[in-house]
N, C-alpha and C. Protein backbone atom coordinates (compact mmCIF):
# COMPACT_ATOMS: atom_id res chain seq x y z
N UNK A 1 0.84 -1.18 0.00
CA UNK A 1 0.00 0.00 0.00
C UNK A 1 0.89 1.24 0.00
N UNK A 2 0.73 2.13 -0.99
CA UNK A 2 1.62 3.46 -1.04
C UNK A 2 0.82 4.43 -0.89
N UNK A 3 1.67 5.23 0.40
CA UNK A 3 0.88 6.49 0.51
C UNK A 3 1.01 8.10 -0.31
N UNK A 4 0.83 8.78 -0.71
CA UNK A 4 1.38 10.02 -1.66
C UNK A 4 0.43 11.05 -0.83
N UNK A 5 1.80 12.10 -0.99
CA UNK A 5 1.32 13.87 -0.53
C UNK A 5 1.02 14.45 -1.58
N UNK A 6 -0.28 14.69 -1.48
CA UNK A 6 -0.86 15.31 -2.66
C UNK A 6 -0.68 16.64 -2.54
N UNK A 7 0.12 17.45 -3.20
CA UNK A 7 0.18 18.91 -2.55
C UNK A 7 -0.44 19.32 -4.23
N UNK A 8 -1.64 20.44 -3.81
CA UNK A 8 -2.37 21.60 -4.74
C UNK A 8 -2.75 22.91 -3.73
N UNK A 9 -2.77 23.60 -4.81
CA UNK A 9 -3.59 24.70 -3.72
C UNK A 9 -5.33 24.77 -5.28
N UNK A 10 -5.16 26.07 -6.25
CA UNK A 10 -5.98 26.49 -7.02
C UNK A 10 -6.43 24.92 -7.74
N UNK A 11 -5.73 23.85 -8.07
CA UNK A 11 -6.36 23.13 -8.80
C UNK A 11 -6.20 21.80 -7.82
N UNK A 12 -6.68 21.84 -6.58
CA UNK A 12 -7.22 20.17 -5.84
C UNK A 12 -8.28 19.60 -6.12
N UNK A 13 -9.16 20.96 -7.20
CA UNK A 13 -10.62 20.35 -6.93
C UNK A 13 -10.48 19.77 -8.58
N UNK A 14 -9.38 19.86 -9.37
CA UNK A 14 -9.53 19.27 -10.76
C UNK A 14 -9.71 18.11 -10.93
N UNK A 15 -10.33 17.66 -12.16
CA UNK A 15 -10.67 16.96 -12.76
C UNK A 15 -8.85 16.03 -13.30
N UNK A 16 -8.30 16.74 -13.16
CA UNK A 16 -6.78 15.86 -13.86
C UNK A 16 -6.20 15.91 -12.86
N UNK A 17 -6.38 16.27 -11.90
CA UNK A 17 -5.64 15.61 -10.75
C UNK A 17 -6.30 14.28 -9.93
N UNK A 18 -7.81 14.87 -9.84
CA UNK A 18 -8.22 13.49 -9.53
C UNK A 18 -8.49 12.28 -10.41
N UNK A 19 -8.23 12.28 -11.69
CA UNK A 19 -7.56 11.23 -13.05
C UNK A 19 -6.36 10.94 -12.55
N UNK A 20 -5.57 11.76 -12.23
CA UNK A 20 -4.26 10.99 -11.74
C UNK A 20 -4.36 9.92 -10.22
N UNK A 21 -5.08 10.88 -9.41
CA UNK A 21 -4.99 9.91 -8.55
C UNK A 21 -5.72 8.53 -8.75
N UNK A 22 -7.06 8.45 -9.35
CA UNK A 22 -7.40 7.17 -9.99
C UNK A 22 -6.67 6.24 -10.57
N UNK A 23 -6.02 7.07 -11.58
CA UNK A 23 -4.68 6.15 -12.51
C UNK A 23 -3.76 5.54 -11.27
N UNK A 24 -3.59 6.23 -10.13
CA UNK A 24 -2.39 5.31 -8.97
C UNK A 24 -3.42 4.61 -8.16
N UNK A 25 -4.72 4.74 -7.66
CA UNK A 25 -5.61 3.54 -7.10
C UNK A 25 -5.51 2.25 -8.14
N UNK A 26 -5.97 2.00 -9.34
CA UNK A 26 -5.42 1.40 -10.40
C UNK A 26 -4.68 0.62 -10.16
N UNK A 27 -3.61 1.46 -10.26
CA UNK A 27 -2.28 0.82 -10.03
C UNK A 27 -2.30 -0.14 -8.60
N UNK A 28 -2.61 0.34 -7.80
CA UNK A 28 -2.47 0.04 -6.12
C UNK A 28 -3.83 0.26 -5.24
N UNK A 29 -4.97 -0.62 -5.14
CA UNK A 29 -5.78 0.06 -5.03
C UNK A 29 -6.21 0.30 -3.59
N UNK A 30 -4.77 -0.14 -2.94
CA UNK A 30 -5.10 0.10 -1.39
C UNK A 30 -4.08 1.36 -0.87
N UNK A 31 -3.87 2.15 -2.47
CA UNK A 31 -3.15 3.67 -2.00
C UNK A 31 -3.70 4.01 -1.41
N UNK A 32 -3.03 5.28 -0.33
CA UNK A 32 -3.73 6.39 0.16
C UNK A 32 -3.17 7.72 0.08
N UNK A 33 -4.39 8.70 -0.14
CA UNK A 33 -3.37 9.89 0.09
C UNK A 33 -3.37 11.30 0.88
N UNK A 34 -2.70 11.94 1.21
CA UNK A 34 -2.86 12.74 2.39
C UNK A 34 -2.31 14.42 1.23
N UNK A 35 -3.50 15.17 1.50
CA UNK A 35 -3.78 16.32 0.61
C UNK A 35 -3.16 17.32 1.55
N UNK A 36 -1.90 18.06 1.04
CA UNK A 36 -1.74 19.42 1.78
C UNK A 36 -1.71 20.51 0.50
N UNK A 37 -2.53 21.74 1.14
CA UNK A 37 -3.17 22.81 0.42
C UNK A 37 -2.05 23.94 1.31
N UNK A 38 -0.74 24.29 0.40
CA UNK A 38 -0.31 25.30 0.67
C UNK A 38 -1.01 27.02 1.13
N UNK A 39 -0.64 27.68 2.08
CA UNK A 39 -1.50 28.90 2.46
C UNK A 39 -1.13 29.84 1.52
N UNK A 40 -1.21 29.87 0.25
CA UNK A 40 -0.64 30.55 -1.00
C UNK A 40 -1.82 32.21 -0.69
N UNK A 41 -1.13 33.20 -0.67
CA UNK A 41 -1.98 34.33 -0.54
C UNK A 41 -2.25 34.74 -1.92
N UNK A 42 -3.92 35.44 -2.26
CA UNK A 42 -3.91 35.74 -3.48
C UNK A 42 -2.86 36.80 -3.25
N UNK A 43 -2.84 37.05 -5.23
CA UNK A 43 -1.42 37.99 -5.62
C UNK A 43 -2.23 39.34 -5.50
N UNK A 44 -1.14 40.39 -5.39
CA UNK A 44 -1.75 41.53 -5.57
C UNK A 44 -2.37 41.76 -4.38
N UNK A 45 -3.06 41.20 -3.36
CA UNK A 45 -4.14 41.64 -2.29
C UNK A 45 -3.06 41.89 -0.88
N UNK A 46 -2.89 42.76 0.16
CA UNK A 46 -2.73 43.00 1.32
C UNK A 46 -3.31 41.44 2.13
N UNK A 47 -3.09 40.72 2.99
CA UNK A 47 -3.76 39.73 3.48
C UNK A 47 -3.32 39.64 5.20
N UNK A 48 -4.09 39.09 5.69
CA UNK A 48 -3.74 38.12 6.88
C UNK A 48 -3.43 36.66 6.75
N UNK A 49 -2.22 36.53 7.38
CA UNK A 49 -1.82 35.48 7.67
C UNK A 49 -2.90 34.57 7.83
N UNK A 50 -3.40 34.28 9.22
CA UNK A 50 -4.71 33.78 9.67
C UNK A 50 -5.34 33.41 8.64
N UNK A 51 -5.76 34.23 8.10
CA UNK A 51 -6.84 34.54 6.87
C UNK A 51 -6.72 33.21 6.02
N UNK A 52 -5.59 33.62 5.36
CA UNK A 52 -5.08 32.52 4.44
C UNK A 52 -4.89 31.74 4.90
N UNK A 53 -4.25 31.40 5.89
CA UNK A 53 -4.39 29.80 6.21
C UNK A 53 -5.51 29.00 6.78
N UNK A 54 -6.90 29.74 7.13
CA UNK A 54 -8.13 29.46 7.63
C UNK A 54 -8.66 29.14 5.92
N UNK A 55 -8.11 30.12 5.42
CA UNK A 55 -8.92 29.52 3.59
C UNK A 55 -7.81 28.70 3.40
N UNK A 56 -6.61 28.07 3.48
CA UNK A 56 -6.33 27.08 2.82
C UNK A 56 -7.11 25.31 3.46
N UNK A 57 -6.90 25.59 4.58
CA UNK A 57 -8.03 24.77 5.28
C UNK A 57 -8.87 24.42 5.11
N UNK A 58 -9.82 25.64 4.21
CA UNK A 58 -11.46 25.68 3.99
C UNK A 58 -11.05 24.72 2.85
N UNK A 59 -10.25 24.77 1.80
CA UNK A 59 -9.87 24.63 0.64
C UNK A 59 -9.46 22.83 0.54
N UNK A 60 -8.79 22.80 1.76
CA UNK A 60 -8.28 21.62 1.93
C UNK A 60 -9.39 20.50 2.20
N UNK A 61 -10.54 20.98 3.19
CA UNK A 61 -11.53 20.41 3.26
C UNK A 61 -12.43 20.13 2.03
N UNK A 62 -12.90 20.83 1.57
CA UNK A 62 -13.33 20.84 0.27
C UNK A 62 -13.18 20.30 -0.95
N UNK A 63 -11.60 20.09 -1.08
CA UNK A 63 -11.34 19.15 -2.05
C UNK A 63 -11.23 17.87 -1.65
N UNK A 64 -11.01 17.22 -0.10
CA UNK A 64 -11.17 15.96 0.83
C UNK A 64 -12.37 15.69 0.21
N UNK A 65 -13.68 16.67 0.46
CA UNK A 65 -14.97 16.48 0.30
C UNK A 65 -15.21 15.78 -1.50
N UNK A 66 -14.40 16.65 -2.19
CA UNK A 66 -14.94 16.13 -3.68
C UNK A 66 -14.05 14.95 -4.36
N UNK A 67 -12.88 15.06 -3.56
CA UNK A 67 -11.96 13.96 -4.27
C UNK A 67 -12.68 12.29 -3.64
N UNK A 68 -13.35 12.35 -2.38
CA UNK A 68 -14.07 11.23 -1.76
C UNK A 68 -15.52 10.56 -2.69
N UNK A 69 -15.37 12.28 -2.81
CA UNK A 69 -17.09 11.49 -3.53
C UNK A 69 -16.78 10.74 -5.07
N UNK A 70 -15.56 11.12 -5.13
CA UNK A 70 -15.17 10.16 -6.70
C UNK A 70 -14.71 9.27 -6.47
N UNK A 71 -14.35 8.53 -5.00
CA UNK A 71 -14.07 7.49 -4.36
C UNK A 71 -12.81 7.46 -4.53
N UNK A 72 -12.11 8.25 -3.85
CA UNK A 72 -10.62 8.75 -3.94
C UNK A 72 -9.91 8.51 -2.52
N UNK A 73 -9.81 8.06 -1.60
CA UNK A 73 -9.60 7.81 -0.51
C UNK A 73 -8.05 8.83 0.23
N UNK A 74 -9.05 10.00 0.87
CA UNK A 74 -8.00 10.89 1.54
C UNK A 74 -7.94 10.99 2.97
N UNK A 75 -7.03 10.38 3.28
CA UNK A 75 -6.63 10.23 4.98
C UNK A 75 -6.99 11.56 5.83
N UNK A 76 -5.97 12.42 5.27
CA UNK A 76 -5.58 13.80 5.84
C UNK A 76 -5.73 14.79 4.91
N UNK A 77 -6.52 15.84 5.34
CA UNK A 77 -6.51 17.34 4.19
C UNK A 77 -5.86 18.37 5.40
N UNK A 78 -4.88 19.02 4.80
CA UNK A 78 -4.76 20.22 6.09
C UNK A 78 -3.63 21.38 5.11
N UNK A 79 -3.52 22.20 5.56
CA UNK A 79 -3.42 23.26 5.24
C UNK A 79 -1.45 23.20 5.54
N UNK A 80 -0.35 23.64 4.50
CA UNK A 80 0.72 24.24 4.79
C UNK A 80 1.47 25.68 4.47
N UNK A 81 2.29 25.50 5.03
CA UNK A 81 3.22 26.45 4.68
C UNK A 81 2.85 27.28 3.32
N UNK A 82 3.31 28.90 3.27
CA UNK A 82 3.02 29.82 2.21
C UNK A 82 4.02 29.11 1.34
N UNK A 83 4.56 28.71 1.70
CA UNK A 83 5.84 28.45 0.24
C UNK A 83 5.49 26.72 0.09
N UNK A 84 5.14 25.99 -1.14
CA UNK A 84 4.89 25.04 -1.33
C UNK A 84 6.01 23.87 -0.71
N UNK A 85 7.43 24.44 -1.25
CA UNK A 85 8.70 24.01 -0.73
C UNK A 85 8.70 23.44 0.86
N UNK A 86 8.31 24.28 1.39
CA UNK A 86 8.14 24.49 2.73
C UNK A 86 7.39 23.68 3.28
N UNK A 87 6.54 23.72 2.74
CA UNK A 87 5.18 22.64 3.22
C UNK A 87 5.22 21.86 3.21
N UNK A 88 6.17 20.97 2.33
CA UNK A 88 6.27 19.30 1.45
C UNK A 88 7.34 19.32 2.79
N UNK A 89 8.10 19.99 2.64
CA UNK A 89 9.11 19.76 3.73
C UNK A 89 8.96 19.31 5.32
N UNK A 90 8.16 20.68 5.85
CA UNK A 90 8.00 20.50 6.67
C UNK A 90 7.19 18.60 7.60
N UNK A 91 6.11 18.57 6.06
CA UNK A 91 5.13 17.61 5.94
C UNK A 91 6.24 16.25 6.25
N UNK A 92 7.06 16.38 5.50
CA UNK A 92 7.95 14.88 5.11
C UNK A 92 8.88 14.67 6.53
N UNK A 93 9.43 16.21 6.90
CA UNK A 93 10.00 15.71 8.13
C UNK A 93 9.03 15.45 9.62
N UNK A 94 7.84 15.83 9.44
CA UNK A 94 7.15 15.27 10.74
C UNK A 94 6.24 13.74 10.88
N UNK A 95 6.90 13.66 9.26
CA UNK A 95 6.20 11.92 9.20
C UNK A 95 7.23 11.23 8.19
N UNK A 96 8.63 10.65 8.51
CA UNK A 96 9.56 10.27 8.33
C UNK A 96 9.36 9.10 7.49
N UNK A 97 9.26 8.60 6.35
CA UNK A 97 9.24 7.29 5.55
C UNK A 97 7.86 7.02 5.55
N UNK A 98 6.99 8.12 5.61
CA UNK A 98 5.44 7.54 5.69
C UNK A 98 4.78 7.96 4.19
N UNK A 99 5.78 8.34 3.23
CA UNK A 99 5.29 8.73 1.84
C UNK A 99 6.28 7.91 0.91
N UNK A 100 5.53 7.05 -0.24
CA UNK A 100 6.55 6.83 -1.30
C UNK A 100 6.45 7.75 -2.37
N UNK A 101 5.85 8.68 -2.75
CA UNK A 101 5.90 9.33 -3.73
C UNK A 101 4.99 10.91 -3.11
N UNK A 102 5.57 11.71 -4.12
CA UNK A 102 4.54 13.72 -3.91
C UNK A 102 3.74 13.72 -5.26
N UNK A 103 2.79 13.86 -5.21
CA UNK A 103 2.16 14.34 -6.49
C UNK A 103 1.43 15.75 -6.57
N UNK A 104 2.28 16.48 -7.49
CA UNK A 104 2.41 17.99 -7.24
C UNK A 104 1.21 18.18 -8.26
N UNK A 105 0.35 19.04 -7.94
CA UNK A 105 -0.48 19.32 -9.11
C UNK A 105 -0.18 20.83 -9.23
N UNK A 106 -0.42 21.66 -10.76
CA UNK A 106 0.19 22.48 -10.99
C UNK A 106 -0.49 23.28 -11.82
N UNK A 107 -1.11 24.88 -12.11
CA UNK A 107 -1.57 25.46 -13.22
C UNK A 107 -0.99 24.92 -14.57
N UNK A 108 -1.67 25.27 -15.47
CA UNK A 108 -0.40 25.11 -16.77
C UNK A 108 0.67 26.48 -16.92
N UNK A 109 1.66 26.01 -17.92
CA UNK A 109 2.83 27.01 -17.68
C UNK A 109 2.43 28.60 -18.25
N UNK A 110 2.97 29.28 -17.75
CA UNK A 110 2.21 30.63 -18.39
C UNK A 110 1.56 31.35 -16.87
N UNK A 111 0.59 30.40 -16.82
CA UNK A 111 -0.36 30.95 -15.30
C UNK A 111 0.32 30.14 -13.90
N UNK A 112 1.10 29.14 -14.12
CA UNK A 112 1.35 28.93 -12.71
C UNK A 112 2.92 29.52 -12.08
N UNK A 113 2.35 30.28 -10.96
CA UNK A 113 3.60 30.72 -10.42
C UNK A 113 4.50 29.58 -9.52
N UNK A 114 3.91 28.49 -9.31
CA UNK A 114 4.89 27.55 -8.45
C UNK A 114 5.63 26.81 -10.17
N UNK A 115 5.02 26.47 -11.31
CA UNK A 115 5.94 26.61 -12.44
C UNK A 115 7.17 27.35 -12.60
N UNK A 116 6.90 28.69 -12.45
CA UNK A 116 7.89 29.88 -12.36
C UNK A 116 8.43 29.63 -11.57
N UNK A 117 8.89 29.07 -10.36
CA UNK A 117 9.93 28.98 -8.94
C UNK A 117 10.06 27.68 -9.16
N UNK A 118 9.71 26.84 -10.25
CA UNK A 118 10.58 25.13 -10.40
C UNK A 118 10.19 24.52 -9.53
N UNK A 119 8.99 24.94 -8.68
CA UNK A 119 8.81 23.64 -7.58
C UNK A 119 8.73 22.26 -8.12
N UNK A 120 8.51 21.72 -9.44
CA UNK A 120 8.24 20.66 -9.37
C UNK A 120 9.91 19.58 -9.59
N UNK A 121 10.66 20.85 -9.91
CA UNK A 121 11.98 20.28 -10.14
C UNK A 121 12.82 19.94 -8.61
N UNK A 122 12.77 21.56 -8.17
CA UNK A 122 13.19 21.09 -6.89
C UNK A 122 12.52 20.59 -5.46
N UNK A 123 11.16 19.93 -5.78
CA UNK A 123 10.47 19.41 -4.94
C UNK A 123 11.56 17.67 -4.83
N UNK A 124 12.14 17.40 -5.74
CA UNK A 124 12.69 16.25 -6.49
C UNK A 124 14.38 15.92 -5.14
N UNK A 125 14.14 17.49 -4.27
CA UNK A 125 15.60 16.94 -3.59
C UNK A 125 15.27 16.44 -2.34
N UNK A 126 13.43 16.00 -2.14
CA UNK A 126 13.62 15.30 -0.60
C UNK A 126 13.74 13.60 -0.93
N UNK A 127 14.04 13.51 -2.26
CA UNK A 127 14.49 11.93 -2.62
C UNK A 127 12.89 11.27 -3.11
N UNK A 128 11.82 11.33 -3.02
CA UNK A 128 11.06 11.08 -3.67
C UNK A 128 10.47 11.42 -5.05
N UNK A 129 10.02 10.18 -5.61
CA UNK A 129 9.34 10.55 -7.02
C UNK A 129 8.24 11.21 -6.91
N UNK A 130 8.79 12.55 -7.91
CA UNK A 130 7.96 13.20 -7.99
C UNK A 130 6.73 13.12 -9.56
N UNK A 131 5.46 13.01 -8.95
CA UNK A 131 4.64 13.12 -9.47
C UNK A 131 3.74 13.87 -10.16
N UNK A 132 4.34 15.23 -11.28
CA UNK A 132 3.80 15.84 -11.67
C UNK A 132 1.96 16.21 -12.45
N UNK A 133 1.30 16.75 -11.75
CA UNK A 133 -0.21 16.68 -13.20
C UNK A 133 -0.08 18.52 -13.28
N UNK A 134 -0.53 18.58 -14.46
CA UNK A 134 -0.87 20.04 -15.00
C UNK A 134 -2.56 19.86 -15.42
N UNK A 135 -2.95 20.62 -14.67
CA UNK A 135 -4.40 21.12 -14.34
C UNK A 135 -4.69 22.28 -14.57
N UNK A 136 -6.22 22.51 -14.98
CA UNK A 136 -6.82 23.83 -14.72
C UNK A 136 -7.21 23.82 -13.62
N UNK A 137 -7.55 25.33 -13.20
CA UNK A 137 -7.77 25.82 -12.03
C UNK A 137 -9.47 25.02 -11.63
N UNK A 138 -9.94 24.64 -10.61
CA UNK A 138 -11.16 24.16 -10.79
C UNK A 138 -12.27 24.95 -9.98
């Protein structure tokens, strides 16, 4: 049974991310996976901290809620770190060998700013396969 960190923020609720995760039940159908929704602040806006991370939460729940009803089986939804980097990180070191793979979901190139900062390249140095999908926003 393999577990994967599903990290999205704008596209958890897609349609090609939850195709991907189907395609790895498939594969394994006693995967599981544990959804973290970076506290990404919109661009441009003044924000609270709080704020954003109470909506990445909301966010995190929400896609728990729709990725289930497609019979997607999600352990944990919770909210990380503003920097995606950060989050996977933090995530991986407070649960030590409890992930075989990250599956990063991602705007397409052009509109996604975690594209622009290479997260999906250098998500690649905590030693796991990384699992790229390119999604619209949902």
């Amino acid at each position: 049974m393999a577990r994967y960190l599903v990290v999205a923020h704008r596209t958890a609720k897609s349609p090609e991310l939850a195709a991907k995760l189907k395609e790895l039940l498939a594969q394994d159908p006693k995967a599981r996976f544990v959804l973290l929704v970076p506290a990404v602040p919109p661009p441009g806006w003044v924000y609270e901290e709080n704020e954003v991370r109470r909506r990445a939460e909301e966010e995190a729940e929400a896609a728990k809620r729709a990725l289930e009803a497609q019979g997607i089986p999600v352990e944990e939804a919770k909210a990380g770190d503003i920097s995606p980097l950060l989050a996977i990180e933090e995530e991986l070191l407070a649960h030590p060998g409890a992930y075989q793979a990250i599956v990063l979901s991602t705007l397409p190139p052009g509109l996604s700013r975690w594209l622009r900062l290479d997260v999906h390249t250098q998500a690649e140095r905590f030693g796991l396969p990384v699992i790229h999908v390119i999604a619209q926003a949902a």
